[in-house]
N, C-alpha and C. Protein backbone atom coordinates (compact mmCIF):
# COMPACT_ATOMS: atom_id res chain seq x y z
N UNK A 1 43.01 14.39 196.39
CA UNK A 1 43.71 14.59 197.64
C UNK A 1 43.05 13.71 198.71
N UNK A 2 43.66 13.25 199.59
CA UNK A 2 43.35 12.32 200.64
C UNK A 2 42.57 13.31 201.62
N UNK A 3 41.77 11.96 202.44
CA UNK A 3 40.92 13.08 203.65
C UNK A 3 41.88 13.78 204.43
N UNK A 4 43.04 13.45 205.12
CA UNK A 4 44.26 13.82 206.33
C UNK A 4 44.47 15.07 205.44
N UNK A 5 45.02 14.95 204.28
CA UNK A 5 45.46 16.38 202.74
C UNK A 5 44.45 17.34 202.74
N UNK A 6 43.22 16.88 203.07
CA UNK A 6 42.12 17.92 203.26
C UNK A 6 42.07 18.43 204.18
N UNK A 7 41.62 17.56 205.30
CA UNK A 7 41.69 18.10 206.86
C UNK A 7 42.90 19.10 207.37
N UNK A 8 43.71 19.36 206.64
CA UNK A 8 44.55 19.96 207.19
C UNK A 8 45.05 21.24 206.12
N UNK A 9 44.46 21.12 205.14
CA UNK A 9 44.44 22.31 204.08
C UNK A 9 43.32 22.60 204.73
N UNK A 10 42.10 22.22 205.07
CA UNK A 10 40.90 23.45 205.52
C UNK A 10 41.13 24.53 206.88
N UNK A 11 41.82 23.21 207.72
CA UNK A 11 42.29 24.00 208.91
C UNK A 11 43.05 25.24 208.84
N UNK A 12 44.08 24.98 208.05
CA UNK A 12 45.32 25.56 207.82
C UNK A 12 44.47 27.29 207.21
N UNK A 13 43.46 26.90 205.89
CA UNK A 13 43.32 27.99 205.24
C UNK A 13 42.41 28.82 206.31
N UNK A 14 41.41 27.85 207.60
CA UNK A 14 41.18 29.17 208.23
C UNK A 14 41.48 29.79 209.20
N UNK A 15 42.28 29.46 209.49
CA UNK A 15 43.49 29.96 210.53
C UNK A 15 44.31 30.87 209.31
N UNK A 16 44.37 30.88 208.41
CA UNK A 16 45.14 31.91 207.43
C UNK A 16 43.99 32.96 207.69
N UNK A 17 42.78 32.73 207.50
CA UNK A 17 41.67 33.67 206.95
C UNK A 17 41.23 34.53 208.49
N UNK A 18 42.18 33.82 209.79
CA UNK A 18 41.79 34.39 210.88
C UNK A 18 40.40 34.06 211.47
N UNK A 19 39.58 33.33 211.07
CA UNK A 19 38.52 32.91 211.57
C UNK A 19 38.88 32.03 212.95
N UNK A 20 38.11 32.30 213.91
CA UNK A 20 37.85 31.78 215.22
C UNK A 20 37.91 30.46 215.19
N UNK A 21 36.29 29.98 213.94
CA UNK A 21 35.66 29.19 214.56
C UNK A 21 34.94 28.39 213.26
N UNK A 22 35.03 26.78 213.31
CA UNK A 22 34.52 26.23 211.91
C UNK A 22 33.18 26.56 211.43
N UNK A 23 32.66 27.39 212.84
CA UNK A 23 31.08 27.87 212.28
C UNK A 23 31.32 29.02 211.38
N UNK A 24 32.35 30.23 211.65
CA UNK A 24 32.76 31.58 210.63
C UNK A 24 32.68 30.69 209.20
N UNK A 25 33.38 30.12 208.92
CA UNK A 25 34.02 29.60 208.09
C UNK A 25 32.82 28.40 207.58
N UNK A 26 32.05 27.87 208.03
CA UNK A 26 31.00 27.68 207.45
C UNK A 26 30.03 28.65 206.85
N UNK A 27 30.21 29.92 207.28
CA UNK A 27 29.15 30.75 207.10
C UNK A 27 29.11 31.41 205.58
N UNK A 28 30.93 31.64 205.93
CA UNK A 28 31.51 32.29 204.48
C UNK A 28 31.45 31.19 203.69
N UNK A 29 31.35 30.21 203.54
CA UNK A 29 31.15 28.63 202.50
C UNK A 29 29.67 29.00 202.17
N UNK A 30 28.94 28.69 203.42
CA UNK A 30 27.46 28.81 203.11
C UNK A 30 26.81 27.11 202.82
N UNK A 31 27.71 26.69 204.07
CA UNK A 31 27.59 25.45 204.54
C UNK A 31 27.37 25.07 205.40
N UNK A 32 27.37 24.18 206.70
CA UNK A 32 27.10 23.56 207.74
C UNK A 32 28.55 23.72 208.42
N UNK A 33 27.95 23.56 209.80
CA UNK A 33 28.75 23.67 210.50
C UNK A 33 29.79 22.28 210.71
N UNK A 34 29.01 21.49 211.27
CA UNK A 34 29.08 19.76 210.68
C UNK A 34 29.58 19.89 209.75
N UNK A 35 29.54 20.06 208.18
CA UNK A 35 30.41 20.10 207.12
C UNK A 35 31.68 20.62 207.09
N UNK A 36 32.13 21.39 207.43
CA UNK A 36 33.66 22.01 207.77
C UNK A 36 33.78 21.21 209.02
N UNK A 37 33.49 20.52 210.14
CA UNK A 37 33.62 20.01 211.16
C UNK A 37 34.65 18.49 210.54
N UNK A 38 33.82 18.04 209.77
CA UNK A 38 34.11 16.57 209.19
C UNK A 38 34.84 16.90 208.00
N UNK A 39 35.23 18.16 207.29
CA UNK A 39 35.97 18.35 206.44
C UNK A 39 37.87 18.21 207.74
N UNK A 40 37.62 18.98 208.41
CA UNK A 40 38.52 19.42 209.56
C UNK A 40 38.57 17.71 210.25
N UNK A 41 38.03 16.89 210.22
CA UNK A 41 38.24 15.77 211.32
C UNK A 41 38.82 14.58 210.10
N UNK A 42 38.92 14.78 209.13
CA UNK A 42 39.47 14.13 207.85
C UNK A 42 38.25 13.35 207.42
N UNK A 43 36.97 12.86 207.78
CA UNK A 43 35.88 12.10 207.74
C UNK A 43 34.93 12.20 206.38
N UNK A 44 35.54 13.30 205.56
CA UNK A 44 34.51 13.44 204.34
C UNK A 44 35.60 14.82 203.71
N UNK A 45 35.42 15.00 202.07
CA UNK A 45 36.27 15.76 201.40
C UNK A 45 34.80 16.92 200.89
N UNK A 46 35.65 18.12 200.76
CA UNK A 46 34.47 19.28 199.76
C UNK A 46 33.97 18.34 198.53
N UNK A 47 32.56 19.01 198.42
CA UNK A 47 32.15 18.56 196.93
C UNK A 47 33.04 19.65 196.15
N UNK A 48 32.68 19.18 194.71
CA UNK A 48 33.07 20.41 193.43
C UNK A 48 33.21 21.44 194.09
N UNK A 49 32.05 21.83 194.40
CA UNK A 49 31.66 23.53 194.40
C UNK A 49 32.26 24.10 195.33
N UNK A 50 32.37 23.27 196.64
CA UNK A 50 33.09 23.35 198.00
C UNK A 50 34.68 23.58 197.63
N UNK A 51 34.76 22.85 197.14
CA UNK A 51 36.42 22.30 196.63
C UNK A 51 36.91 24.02 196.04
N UNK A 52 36.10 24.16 194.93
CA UNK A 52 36.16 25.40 194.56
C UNK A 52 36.20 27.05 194.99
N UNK A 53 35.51 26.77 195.59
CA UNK A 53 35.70 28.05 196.92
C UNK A 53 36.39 28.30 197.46
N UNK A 54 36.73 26.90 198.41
CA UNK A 54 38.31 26.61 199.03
C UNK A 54 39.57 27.31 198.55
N UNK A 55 39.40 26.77 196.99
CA UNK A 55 40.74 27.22 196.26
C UNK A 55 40.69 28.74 195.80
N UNK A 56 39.16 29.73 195.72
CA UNK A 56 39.28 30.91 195.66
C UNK A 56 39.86 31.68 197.29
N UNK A 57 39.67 30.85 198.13
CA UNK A 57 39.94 31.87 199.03
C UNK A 57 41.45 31.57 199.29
N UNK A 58 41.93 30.40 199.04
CA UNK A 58 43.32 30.15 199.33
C UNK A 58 44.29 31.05 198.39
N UNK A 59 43.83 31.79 196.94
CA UNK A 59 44.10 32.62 196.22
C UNK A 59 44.14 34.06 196.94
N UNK A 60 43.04 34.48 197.58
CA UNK A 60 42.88 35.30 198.31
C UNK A 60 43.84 35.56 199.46
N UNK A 61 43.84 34.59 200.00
CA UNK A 61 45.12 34.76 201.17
C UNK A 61 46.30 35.04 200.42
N UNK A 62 46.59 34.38 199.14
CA UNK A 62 47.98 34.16 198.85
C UNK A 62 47.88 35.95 198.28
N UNK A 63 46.80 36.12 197.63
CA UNK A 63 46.70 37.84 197.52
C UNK A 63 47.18 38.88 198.75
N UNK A 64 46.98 38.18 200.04
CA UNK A 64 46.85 39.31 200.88
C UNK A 64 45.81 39.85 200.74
N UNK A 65 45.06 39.77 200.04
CA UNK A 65 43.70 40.25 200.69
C UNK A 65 42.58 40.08 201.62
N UNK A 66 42.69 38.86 202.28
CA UNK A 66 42.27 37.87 203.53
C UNK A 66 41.51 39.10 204.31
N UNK A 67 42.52 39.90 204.99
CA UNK A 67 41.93 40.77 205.92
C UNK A 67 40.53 41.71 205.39
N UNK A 68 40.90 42.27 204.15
CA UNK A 68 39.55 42.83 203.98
C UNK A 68 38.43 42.19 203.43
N UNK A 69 38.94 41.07 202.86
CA UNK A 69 37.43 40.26 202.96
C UNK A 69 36.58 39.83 204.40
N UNK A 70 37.56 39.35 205.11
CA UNK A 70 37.15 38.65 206.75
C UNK A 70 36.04 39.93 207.48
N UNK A 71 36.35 41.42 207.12
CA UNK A 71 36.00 42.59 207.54
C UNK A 71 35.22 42.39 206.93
N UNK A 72 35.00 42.71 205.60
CA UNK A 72 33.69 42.19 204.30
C UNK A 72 32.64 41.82 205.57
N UNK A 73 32.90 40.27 205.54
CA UNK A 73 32.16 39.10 205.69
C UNK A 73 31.19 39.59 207.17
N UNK A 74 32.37 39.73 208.12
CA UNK A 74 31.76 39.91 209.59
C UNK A 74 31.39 41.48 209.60
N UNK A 75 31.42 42.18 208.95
CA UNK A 75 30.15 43.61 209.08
C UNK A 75 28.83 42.99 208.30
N UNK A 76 28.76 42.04 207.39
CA UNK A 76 27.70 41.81 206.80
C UNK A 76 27.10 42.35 205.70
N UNK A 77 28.16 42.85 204.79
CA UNK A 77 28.76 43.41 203.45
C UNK A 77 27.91 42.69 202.28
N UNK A 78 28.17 41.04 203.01
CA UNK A 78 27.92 40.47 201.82
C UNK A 78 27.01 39.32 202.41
N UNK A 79 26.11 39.85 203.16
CA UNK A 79 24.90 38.31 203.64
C UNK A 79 25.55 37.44 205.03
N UNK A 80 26.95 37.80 205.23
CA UNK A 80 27.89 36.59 206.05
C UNK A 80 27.59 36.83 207.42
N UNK A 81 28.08 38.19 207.57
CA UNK A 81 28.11 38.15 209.62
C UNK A 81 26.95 38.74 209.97
C-alpha cells in the first residue's frame, strides 16, 4: 500500500477507535508518538509488526468492539492509560 493508502487508513482507524490524539494511539501500538505522526503525514509506512496490529484493531472496530477496548486501554486494564 502506498504512503497517502496508509496515512489515511491510520487516521481513519483512529478516529474509528475514538482516540483524541496520535499520542492515545501510539500508546495502544506501544510506539512513538513521531511514529503514528509520520505514519498520519504519509512520510513512512508500519513495519510488519505495526502493520499487524493495525489490521487487529481494524478487525476490532469492524467487531464493534472498539468501545470496550478504548475503556480497556484508558482505565489501564492493560499497561495503556
Amino acid at each position: 500500500m502506498n504512503t497517502i493508502g496508509v496515512a489515511d487508513r491510520v487516521r481513519r482507524l483512529r478516529n474509528a477507535l475514538g482516540l483524541n490524539s496520535q499520542e492515545e494511539l501510539a500508546r495502544l501500538l506501544g510506539v512513538s508518538f513521531q511514529t503514528v505522526n509520520r505514519w498520519e503525514n504519509g512520510q513512512t509506512t508500519p513495519s510488519g509488526l505495526a502493520d499487524s496490529l493495525l489490521d487487529c484493531l481494524h478487525k476490532i472496530v469492524a467487531s464493534g468492539q472498539a468501545v470496550a477496548l478504548i475503556e480497556e486501554f484508558r482505565s489501564g486494564a492493560f499497561g495503556g492509560g
